[in-house]
C-alpha atoms as a PDB file:
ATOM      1  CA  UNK A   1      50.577  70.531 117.562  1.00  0.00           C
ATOM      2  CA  UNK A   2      53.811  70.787 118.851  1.00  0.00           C
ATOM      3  CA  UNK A   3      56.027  73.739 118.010  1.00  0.00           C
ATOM      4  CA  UNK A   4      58.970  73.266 115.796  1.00  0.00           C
ATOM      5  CA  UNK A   5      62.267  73.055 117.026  1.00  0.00           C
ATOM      6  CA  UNK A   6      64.446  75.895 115.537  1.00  0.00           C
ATOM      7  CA  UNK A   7      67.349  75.277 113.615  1.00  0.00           C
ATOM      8  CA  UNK A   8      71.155  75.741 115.857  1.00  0.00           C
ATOM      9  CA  UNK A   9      72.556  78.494 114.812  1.00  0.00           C
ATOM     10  CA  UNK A  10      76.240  77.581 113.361  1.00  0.00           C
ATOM     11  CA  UNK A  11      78.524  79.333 116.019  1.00  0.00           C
ATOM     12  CA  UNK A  12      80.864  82.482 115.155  1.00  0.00           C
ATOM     13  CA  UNK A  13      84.055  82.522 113.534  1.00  0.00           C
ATOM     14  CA  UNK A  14      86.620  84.468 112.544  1.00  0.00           C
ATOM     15  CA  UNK A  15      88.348  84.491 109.530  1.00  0.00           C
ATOM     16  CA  UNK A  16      90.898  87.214 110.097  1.00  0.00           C
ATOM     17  CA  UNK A  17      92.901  85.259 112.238  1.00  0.00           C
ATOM     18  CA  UNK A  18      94.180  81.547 113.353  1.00  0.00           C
ATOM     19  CA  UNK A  19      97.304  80.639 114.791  1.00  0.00           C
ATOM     20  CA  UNK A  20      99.029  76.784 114.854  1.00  0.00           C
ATOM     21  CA  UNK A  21     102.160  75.957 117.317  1.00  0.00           C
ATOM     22  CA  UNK A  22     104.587  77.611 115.165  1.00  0.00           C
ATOM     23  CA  UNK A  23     103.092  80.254 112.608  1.00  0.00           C
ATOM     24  CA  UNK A  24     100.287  83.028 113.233  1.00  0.00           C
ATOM     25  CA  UNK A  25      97.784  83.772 110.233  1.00  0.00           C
ATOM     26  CA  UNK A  26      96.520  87.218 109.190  1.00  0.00           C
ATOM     27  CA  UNK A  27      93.245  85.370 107.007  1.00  0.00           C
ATOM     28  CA  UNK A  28      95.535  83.206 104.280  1.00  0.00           C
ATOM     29  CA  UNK A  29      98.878  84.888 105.138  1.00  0.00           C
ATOM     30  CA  UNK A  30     101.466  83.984 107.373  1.00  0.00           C
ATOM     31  CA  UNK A  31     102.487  86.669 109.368  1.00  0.00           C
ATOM     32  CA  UNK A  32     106.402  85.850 109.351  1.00  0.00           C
ATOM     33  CA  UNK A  33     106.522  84.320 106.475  1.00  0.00           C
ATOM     34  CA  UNK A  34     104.356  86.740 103.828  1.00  0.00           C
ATOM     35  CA  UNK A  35     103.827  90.104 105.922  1.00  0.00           C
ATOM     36  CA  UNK A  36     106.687  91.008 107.977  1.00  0.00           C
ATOM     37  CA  UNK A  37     109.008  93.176 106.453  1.00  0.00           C
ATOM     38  CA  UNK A  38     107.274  92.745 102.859  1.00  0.00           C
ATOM     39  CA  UNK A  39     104.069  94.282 103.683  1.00  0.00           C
ATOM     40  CA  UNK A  40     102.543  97.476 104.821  1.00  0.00           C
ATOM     41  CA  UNK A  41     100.649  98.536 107.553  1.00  0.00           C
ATOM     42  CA  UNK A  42      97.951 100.296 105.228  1.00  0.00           C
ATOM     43  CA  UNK A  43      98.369  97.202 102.543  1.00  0.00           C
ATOM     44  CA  UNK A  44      97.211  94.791 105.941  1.00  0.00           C
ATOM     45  CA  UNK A  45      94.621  96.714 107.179  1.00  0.00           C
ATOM     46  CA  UNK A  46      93.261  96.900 104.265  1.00  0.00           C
ATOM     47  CA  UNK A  47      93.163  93.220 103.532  1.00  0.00           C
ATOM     48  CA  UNK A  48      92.340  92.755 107.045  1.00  0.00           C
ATOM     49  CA  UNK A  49      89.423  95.182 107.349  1.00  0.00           C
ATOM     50  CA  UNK A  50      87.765  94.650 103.385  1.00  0.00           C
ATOM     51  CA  UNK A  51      89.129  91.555 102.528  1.00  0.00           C
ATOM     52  CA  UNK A  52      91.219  92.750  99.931  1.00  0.00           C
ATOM     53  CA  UNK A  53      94.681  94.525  98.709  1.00  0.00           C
ATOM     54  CA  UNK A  54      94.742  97.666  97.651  1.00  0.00           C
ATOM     55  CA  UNK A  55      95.982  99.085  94.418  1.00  0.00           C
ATOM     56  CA  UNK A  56      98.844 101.401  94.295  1.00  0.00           C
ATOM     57  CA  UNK A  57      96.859 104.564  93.525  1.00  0.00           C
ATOM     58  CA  UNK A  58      94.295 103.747  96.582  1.00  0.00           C
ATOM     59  CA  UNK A  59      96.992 102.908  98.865  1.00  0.00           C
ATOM     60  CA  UNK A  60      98.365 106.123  98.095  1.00  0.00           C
ATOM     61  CA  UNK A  61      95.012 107.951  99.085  1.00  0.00           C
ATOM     62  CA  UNK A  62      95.070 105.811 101.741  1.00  0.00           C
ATOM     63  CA  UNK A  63      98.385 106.615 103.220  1.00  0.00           C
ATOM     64  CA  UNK A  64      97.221 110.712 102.410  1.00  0.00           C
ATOM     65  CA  UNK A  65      94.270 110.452 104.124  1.00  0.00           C
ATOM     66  CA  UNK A  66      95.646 109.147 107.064  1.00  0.00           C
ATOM     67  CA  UNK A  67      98.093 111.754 107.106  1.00  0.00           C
ATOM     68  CA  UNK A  68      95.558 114.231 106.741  1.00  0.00           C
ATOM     69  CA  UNK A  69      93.671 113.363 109.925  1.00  0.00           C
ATOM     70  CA  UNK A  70      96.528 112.483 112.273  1.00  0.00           C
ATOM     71  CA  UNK A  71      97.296 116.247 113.456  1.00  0.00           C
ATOM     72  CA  UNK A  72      94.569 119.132 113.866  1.00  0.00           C
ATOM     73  CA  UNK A  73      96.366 120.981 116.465  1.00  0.00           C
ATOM     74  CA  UNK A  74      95.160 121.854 120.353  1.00  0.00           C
ATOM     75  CA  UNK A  75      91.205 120.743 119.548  1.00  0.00           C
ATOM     76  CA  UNK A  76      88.960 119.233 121.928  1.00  0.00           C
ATOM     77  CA  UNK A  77      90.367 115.448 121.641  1.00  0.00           C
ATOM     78  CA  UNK A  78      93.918 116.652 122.359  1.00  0.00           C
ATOM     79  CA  UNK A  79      92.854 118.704 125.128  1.00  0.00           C
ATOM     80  CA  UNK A  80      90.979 115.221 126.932  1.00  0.00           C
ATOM     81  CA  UNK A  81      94.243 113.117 125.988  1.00  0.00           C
ATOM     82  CA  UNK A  82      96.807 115.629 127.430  1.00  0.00           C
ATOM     83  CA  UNK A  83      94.444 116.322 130.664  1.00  0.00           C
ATOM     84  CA  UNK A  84      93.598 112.434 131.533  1.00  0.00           C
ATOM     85  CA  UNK A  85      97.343 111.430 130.441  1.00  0.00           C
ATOM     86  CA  UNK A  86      98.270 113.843 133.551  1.00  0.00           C
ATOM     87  CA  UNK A  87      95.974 112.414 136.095  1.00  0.00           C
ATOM     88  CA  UNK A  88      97.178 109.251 134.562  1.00  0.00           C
ATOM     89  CA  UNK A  89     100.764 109.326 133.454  1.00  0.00           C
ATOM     90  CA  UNK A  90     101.696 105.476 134.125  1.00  0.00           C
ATOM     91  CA  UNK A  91      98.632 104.385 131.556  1.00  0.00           C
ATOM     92  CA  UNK A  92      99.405 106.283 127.813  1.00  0.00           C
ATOM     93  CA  UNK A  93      96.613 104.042 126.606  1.00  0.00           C
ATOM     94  CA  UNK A  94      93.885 106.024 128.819  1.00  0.00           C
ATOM     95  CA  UNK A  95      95.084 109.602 127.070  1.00  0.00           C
ATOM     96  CA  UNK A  96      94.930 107.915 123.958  1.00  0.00           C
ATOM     97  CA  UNK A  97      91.480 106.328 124.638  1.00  0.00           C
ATOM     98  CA  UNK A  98      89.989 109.472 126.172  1.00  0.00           C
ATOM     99  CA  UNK A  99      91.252 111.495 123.008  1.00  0.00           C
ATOM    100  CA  UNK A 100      89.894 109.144 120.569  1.00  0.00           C
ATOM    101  CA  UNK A 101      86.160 109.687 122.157  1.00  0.00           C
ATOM    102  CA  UNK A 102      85.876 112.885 120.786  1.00  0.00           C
ATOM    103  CA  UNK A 103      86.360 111.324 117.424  1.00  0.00           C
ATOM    104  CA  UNK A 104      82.158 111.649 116.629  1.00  0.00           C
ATOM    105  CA  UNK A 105      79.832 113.631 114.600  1.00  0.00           C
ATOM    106  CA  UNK A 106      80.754 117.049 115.412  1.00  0.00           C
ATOM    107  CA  UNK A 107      84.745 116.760 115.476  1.00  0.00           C
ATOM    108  CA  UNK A 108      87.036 114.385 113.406  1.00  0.00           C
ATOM    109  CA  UNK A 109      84.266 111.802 112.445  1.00  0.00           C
ATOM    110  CA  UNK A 110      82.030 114.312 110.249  1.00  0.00           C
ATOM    111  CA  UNK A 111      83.204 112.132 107.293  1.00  0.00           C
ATOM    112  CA  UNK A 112      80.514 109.415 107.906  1.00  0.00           C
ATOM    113  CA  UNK A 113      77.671 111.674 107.877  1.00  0.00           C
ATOM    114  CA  UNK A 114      79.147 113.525 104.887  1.00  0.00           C
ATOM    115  CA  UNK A 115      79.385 110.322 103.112  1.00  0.00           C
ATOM    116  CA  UNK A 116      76.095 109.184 103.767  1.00  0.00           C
ATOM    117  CA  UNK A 117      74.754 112.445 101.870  1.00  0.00           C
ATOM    118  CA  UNK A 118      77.246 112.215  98.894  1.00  0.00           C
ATOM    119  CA  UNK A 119      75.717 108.429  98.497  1.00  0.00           C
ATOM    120  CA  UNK A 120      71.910 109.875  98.405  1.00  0.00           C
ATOM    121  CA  UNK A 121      73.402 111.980  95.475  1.00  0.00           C
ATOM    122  CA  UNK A 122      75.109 108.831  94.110  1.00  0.00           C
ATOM    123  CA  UNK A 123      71.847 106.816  94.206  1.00  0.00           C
ATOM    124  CA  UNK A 124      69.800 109.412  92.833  1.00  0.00           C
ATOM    125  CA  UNK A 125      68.208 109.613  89.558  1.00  0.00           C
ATOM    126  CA  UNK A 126      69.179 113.532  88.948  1.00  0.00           C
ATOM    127  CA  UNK A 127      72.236 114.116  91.389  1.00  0.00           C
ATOM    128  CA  UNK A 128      71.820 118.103  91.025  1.00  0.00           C
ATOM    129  CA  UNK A 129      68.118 117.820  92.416  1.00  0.00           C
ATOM    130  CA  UNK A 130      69.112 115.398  95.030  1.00  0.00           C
ATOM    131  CA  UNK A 131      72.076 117.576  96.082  1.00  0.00           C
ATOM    132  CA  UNK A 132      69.854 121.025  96.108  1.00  0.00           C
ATOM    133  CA  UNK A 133      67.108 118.769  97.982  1.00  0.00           C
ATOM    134  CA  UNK A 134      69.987 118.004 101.011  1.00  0.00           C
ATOM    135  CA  UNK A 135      70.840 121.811 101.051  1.00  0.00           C
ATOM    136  CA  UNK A 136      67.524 122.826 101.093  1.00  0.00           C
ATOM    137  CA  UNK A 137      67.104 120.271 104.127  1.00  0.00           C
ATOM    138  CA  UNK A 138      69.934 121.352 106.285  1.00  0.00           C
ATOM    139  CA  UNK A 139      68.974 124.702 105.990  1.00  0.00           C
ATOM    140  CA  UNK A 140      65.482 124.488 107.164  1.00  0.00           C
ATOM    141  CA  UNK A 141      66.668 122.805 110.141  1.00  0.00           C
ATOM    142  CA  UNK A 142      69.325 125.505 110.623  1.00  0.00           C
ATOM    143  CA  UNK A 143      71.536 122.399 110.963  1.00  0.00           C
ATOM    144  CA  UNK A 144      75.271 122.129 109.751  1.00  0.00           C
ATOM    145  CA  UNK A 145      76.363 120.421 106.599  1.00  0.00           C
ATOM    146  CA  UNK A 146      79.107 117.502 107.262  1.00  0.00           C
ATOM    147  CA  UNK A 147      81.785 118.001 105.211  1.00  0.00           C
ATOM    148  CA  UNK A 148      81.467 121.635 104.983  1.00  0.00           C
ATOM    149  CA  UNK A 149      82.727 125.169 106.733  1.00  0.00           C
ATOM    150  CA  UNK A 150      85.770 126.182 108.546  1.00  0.00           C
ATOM    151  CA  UNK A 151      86.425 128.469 111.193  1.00  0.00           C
ATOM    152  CA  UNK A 152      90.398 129.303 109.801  1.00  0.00           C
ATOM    153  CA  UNK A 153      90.336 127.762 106.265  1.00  0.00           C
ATOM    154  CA  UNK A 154      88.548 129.820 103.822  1.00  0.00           C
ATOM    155  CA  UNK A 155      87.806 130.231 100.611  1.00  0.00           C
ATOM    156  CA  UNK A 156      88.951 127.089 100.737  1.00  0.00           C
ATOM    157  CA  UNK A 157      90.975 124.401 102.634  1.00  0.00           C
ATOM    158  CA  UNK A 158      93.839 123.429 101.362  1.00  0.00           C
ATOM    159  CA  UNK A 159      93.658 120.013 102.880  1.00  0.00           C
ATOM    160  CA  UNK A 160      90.769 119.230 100.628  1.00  0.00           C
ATOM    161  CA  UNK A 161      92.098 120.889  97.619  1.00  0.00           C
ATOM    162  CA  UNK A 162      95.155 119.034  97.942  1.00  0.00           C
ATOM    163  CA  UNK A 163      93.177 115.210  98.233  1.00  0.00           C
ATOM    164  CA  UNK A 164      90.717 116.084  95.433  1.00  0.00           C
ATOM    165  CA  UNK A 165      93.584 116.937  93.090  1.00  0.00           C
ATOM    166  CA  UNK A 166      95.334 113.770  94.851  1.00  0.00           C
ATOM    167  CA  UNK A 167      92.487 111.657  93.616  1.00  0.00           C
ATOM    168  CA  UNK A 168      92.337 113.139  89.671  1.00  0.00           C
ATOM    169  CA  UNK A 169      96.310 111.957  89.434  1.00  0.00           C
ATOM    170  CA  UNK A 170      95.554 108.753  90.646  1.00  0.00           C
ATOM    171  CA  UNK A 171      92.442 108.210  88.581  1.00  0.00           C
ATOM    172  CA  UNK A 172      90.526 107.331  91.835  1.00  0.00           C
ATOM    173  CA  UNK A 173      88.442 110.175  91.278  1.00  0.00           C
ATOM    174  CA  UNK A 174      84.999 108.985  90.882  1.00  0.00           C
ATOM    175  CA  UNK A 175      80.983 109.515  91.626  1.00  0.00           C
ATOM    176  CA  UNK A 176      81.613 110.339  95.286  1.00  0.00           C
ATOM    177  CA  UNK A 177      84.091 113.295  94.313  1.00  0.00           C
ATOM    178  CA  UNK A 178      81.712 114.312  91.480  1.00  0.00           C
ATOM    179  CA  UNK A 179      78.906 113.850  94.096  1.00  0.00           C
ATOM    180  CA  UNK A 180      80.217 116.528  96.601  1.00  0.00           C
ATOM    181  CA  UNK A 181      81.092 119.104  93.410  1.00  0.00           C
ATOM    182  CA  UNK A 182      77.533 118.698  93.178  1.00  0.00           C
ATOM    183  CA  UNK A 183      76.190 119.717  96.930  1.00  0.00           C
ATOM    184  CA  UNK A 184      79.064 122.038  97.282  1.00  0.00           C
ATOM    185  CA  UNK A 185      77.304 124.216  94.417  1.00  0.00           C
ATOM    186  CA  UNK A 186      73.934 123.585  96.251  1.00  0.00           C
ATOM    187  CA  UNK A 187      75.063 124.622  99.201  1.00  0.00           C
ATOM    188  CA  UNK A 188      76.528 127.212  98.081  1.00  0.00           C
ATOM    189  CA  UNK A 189      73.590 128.181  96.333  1.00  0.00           C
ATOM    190  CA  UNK A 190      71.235 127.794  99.214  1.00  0.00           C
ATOM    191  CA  UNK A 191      73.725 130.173 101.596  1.00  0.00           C
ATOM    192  CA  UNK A 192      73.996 132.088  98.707  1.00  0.00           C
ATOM    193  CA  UNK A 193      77.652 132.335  99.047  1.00  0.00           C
ATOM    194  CA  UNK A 194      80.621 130.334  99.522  1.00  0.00           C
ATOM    195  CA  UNK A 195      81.180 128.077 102.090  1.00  0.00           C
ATOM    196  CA  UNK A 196      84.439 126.023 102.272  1.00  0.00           C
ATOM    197  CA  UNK A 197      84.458 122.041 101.315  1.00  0.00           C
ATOM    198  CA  UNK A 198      86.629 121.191 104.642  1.00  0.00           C
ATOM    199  CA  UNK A 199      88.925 118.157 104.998  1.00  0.00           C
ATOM    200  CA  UNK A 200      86.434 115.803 106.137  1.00  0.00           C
ATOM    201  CA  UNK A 201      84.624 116.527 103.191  1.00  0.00           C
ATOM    202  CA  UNK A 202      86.869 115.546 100.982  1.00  0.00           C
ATOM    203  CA  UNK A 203      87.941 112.427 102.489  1.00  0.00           C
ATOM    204  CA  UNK A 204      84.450 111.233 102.306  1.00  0.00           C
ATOM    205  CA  UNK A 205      85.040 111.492  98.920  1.00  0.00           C
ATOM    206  CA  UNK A 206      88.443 109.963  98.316  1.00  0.00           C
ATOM    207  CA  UNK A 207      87.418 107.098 100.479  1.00  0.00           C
ATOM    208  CA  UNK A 208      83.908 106.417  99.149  1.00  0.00           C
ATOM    209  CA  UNK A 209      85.289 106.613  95.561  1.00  0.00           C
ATOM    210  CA  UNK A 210      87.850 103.880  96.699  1.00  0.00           C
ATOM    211  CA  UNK A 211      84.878 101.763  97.749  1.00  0.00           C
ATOM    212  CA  UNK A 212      84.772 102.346 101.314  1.00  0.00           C
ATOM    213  CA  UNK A 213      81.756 102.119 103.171  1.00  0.00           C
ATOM    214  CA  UNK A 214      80.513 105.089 104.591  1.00  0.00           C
ATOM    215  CA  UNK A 215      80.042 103.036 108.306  1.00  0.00           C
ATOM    216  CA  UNK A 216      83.495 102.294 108.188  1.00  0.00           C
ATOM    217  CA  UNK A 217      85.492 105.604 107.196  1.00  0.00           C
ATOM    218  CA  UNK A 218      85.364 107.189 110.660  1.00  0.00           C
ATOM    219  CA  UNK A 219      87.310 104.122 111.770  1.00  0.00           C
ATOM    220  CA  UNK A 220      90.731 105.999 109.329  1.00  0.00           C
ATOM    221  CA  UNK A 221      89.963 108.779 112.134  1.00  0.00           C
ATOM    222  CA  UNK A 222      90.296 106.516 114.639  1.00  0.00           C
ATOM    223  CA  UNK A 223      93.389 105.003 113.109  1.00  0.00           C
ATOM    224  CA  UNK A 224      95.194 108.354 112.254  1.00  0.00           C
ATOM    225  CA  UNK A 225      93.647 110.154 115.381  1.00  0.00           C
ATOM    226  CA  UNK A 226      95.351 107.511 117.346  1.00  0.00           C
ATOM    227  CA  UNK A 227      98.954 108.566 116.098  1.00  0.00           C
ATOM    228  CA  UNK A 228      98.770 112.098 116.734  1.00  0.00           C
ATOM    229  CA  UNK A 229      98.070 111.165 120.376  1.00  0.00           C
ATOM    230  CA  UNK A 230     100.617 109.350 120.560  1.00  0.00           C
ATOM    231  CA  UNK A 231     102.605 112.837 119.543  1.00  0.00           C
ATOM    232  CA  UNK A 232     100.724 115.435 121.566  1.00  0.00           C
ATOM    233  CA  UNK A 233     101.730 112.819 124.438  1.00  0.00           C
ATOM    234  CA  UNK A 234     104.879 112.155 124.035  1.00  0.00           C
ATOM    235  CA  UNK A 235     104.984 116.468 123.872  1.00  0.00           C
ATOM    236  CA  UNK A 236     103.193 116.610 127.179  1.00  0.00           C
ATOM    237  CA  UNK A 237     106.032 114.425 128.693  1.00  0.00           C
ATOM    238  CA  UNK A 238     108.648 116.465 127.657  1.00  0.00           C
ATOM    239  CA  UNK A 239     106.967 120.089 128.278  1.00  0.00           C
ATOM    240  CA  UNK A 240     103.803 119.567 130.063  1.00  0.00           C
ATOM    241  CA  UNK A 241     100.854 121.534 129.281  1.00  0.00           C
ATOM    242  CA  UNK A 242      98.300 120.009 131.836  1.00  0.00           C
ATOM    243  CA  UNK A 243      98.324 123.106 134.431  1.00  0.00           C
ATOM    244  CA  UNK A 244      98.808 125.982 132.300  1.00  0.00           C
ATOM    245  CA  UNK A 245      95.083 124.614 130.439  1.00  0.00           C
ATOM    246  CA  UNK A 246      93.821 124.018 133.823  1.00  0.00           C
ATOM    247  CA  UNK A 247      94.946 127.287 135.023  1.00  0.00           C
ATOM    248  CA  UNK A 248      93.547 129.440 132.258  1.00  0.00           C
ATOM    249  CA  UNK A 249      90.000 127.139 132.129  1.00  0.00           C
ATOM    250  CA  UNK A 250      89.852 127.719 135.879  1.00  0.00           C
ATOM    251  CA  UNK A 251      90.869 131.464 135.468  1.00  0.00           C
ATOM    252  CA  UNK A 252      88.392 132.196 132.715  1.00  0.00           C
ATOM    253  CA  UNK A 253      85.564 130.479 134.374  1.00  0.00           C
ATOM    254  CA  UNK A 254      85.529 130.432 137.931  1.00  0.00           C
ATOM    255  CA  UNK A 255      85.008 133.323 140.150  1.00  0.00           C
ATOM    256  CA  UNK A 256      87.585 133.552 143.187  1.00  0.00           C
ATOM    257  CA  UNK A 257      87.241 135.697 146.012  1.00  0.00           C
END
């Protein structure tokens, strides 16, 4: 018997863009002729990224969130993109790029976890139990919730205050936003006092509530992350930081004779 011959895979394609001699084509659009100057750079990435426009109250959580993310002062990814930007200063793109690999699970990027637990809660048949069941979880493990604590923000941080609130005047509040009221009491609950809902948090829930996948949000950290690079390096070329944070590292840490 002789084995079947498998069926040719169709090869890849993308649809997001095509070009001719004289026009260049975001999907369906024409970049000159529909985009330029008429569209905005949220309103295409959006299109671009999940295929479709965004309404006026989720481009305006959009635009906040983005905001919200772009600036979290001297952490650990501004540290990496001021330090490689001065052993680099002719390539801005490898600050940038070093900077943006701290955007992960611990810093910046704790909205993906954060959103996979508010969509457990979403799925589930009793949302309270489910959230109380995640607590309970995390704090057998001893292990940290996403989306929640602060080292300088508490009771609360105002950056999630502020895009909660955001989302009840633009009626985008939804399950997600409900979700996280819901494991914020369980955590609570399970600490048995009360720990701060932190930015992260929140955007998980603007963003999930606006029908974003939870694989895909850390990539508006990425975006907005990218941005406030772009600022710390533009800082470090007027008033340089790189040796006075390689001094004091050194100083603190190394023993000298």
């Amino acid at each position: 018997m002789s084995a079947k011959t498998p069926t040719p895979r169709p090869a890849p394609a993308t649809r997001l863009c095509r070009y001719t001699t004289d026009a260049v084509y975001f999907g369906d659009d024409n970049l000159v002729e529909d985009l330029m100057g008429q569209a905005s750079f949220v309103d295409v990435f959006m299109k671009q990224t999940f295929g479709r426009q965004p309404t006026p109250a989720q481009r305006r959580m959009v635009d906040a969130v983005l905001v919200t993310l772009m600036e979290h002062g001297m952490t650990p990814s501004v540290i990496a993109a001021r330090m490689v930007y001065s052993s680099s200063p002719e390539n801005l793109q490898a600050g940038v790029a070093a900077g943006l690999l701290a955007v992960a699970s611990r810093f910046v990027g704790t909205m993906e976890p954060a959103a996979e637990l508010l969509a457990r809660i979403v799925a589930a048949a009793d949302g309270p139990a489910e959230a109380r069941r995640i607590a309970d979880e995390h704090r057998a493990r001893r292990a940290p919730m996403p989306g929640f604590g602060h080292h300088l923000h508490r009771p609360d941080d105002p950056r999630a205050v502020k895009l909660l609130a955001l989302a009840r005047e633009t009626g985008t509040h939804g399950p997600y936003a409900d979700a996280l009221a819901l494991l914020a009491t369980a955590v609570d609950a399970v600490a048995g006092r009360h720990i701060t809902i932190n930015a992260t948090g929140a955007v998980a829930a603007v963003l999930g509530d606006i029908g974003v996948p939870p694989q895909l949000m850390r990539g508006f950290a990425v975006l907005s992350r990218a941005a406030g690079l772009i600022a710390h390096i533009a800082e470090e070329q007027r008033d340089p930081s790189d040796r006075f944070i390689w001094d004091l590292v050194d100083g603190a840490m190394t023993q000298h004779a």
